[in-house]
Protein backbone atom coordinates (compact mmCIF):
# COMPACT_ATOMS: atom_id res chain seq x y z
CA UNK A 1 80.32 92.41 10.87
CA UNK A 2 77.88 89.52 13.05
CA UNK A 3 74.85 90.42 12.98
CA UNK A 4 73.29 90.93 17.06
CA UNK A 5 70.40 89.33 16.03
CA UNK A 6 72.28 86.21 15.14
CA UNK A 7 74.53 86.30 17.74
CA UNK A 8 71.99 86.37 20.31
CA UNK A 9 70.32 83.10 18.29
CA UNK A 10 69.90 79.31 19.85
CA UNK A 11 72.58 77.73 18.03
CA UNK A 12 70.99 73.91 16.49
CA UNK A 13 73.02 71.34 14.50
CA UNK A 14 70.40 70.48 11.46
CA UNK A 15 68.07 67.58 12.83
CA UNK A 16 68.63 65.28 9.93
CA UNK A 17 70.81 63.55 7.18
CA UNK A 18 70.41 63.59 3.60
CA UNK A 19 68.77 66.31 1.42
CA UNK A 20 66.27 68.93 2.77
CA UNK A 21 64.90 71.56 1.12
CA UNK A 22 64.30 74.68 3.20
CA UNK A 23 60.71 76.65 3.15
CA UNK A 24 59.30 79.24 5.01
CA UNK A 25 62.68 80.32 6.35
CA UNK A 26 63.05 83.57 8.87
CA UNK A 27 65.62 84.40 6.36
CA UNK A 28 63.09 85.54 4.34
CA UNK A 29 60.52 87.30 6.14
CA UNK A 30 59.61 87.24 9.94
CA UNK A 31 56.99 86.11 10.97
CA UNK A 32 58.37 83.56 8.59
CA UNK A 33 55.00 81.28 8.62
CA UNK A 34 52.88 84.83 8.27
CA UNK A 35 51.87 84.91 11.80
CA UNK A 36 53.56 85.58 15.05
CA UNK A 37 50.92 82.89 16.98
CA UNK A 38 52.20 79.99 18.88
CA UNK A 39 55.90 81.65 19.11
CA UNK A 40 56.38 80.80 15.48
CA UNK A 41 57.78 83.86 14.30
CA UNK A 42 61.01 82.34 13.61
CA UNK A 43 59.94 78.71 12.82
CA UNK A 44 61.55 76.77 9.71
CA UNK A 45 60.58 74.12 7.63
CA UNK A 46 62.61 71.74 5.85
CA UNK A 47 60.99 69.45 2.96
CA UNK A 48 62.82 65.80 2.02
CA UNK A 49 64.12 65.35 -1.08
CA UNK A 50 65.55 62.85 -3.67
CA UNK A 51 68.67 63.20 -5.78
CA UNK A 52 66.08 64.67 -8.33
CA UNK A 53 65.54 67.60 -5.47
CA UNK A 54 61.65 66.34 -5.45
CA UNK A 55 59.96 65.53 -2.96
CA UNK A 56 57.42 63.48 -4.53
CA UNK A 57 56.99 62.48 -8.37
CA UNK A 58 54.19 65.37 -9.47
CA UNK A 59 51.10 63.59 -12.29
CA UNK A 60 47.63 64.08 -13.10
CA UNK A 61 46.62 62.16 -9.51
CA UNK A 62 48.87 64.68 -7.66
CA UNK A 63 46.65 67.86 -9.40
CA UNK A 64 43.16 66.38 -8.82
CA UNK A 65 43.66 64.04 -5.66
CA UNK A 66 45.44 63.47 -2.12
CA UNK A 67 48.30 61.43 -2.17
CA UNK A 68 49.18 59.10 0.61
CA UNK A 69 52.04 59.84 2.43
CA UNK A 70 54.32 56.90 2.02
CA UNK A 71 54.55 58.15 -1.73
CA UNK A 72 56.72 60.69 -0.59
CA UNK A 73 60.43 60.25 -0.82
CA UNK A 74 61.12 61.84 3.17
CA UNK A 75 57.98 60.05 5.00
CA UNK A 76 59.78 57.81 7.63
CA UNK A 77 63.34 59.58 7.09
CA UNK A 78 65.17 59.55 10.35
CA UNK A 79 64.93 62.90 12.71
CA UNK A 80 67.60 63.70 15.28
CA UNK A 81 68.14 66.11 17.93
CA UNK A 82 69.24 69.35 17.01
CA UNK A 83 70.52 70.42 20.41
CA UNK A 84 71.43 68.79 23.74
CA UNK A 85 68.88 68.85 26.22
CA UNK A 86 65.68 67.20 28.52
CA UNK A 87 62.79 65.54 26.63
CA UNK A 88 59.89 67.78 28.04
CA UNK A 89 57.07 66.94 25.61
CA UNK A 90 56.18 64.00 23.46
CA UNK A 91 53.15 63.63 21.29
CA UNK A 92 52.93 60.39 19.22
CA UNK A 93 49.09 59.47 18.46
CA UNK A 94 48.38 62.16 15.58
CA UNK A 95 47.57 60.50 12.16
CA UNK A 96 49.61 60.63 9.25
CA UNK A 97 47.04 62.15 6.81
CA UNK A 98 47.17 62.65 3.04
CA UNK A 99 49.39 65.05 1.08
CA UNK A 100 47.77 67.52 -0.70
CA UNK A 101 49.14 69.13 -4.07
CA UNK A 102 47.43 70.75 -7.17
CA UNK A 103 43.82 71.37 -6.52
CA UNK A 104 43.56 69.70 -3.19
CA UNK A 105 46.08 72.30 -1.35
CA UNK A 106 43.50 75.22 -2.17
CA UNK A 107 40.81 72.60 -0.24
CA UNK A 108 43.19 72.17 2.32
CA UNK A 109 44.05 75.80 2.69
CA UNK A 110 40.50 76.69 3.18
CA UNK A 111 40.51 74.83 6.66
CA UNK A 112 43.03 76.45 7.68
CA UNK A 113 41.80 79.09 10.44
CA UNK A 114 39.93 76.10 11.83
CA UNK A 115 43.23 74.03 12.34
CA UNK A 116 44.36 77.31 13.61
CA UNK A 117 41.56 77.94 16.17
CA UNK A 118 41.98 74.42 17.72
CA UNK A 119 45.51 75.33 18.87
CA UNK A 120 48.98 73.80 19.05
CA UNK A 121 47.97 70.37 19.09
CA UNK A 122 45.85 70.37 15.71
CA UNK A 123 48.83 72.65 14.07
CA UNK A 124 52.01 70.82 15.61
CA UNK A 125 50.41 67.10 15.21
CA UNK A 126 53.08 64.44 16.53
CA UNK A 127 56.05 66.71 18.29
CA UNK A 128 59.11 66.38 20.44
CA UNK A 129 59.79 69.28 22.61
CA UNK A 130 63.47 69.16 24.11
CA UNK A 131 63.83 71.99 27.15
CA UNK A 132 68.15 73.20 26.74
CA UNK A 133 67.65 75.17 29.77
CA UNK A 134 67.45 78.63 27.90
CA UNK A 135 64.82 77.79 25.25
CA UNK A 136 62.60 75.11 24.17
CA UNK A 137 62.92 73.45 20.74
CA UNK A 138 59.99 71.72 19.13
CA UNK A 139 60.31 69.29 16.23
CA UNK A 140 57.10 68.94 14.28
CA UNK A 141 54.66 66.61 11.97
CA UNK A 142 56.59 63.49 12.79
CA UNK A 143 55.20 59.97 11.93
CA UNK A 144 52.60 58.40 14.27
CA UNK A 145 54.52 56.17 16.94
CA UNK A 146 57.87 57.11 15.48
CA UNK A 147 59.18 58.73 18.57
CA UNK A 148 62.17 57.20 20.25
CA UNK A 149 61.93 59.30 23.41
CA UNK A 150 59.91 59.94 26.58
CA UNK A 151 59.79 62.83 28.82
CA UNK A 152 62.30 63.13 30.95
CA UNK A 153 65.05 61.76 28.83
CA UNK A 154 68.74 63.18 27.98
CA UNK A 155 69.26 64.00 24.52
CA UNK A 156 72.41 64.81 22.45
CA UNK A 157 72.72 66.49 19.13
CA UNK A 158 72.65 63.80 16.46
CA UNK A 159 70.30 61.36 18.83
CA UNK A 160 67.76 59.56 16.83
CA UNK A 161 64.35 61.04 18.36
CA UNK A 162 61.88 59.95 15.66
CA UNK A 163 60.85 60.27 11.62
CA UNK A 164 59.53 62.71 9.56
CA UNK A 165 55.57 62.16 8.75
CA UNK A 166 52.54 64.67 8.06
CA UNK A 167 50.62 65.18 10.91
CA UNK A 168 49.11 68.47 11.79
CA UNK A 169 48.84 71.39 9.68
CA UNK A 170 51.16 69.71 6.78
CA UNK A 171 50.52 69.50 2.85
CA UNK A 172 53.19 66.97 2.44
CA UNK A 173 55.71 65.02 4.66
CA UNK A 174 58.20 67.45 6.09
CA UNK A 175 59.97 68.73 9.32
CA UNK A 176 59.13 71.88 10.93
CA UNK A 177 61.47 73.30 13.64
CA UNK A 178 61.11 76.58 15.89
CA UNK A 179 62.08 77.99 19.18
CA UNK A 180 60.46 79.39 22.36
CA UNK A 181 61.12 80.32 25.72
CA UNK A 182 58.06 78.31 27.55
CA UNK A 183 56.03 74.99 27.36
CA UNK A 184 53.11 77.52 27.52
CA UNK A 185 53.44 77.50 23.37
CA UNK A 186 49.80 79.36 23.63
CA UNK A 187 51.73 82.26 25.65
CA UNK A 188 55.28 82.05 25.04
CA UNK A 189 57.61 84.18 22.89
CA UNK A 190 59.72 83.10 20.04
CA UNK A 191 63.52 82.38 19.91
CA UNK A 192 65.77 83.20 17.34
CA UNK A 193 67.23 80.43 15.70
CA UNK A 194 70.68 79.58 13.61
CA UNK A 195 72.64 77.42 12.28
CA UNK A 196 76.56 76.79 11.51
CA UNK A 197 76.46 79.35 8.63
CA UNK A 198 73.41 81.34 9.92
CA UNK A 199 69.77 80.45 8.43
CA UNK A 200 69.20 78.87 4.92
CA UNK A 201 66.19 80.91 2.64
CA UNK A 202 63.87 79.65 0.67
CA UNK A 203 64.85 77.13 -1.71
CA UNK A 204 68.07 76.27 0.13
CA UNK A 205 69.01 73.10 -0.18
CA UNK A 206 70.83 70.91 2.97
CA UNK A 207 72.58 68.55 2.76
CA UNK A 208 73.84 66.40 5.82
């Protein structure tokens, strides 16, 4: 039997090629980041991978240091459009900071409600928002001036509309995706997404 839930969802085509792993997925639990702020109660991120399923080669400098960004096997991997639809947001000028594994993530976790308390911008970073007339869908952490849009522009699923960076709230390059029904992020409500199968959990791995 379909689930209503999923019925009702935004139906996206995944907004990439290659191999993604899938974290934080409303598969699992909703809110699926732990909080139902800035309509992400059904956001999803996807992390890019190599044919060893790694993002990133893990040593001693990953457990006592930041790593820069370009170390990691996704940072600069293509990002499409998952849906047809009007550019209705672009944000490009966020800096691609370090990742942080091993001891730095519990340093970077610690500024966390701060990031949190200076809103969508701080937390999204560089971000596409594409309006399908129902719902708005927001692509996040992309690479500074990697965007191949502007506001006001037709997309179609598949349309190259920038790479995948760490900006924002990210510990390592990656793509995170979610839903709304306003531009008001601050005020809106989350959508229910899915994909052609439904919505991958944790540990899923895509592959486009």
């Amino acid at each position: 039997m379909t689930d209503p839930l999923q019925a009702a969802a935004l139906n996206l085509e995944y907004p990439f090629i290659g191999r993604w792993m899938v974290q934080n997925s409303p598969a699992d639990r909703v809110p699926s980041h732990g909080t139902p702020r800035f309509a992400s109660s059904f956001a999803i991120d996807f992390v890019p991978v190599d044919e060893s399923l790694r993002s990133a080669r893990f040593g001693v400098v990953s457990l006592l240091r930041p790593e820069p960004p370009e170390k990691f096997a996704g940072f600069g991997r293509p990002v499409t459009a998952p849906v047809d639809g009007t550019v209705a947001a672009v944000h490009d000028s966020a800096p691609d900071h370090p990742a942080y594994r091993g001891l730095p993530s519990l340093g970077y976790a610690l500024t966390q409600r701060s990031r949190i308390e200076a809103g969508w911008r701080e937390l999204a970073g560089n971000d596409i928002m594409i309006d399908t007339g129902s719902a708005v869908v927001a692509l996040c952490h992309l690479q500074r001036g990697s965007t191949r849009v502007q506001v006001g522009h037709r997309v179609r699923a598949g349309d190259l509309v920038g790479r995948c960076g760490n900006s924002g709230n990210s510990i390592e390059p990656h793509l995170h995706l979610q839903a709304f029904d306003s531009l008001d992020v601050e005020h809106a409500t989350a959508v229910r997404i899915r994909f052609a199968g439904g919505v991958p959990r944790n540990g899923a791995l895509v592959h486009v």
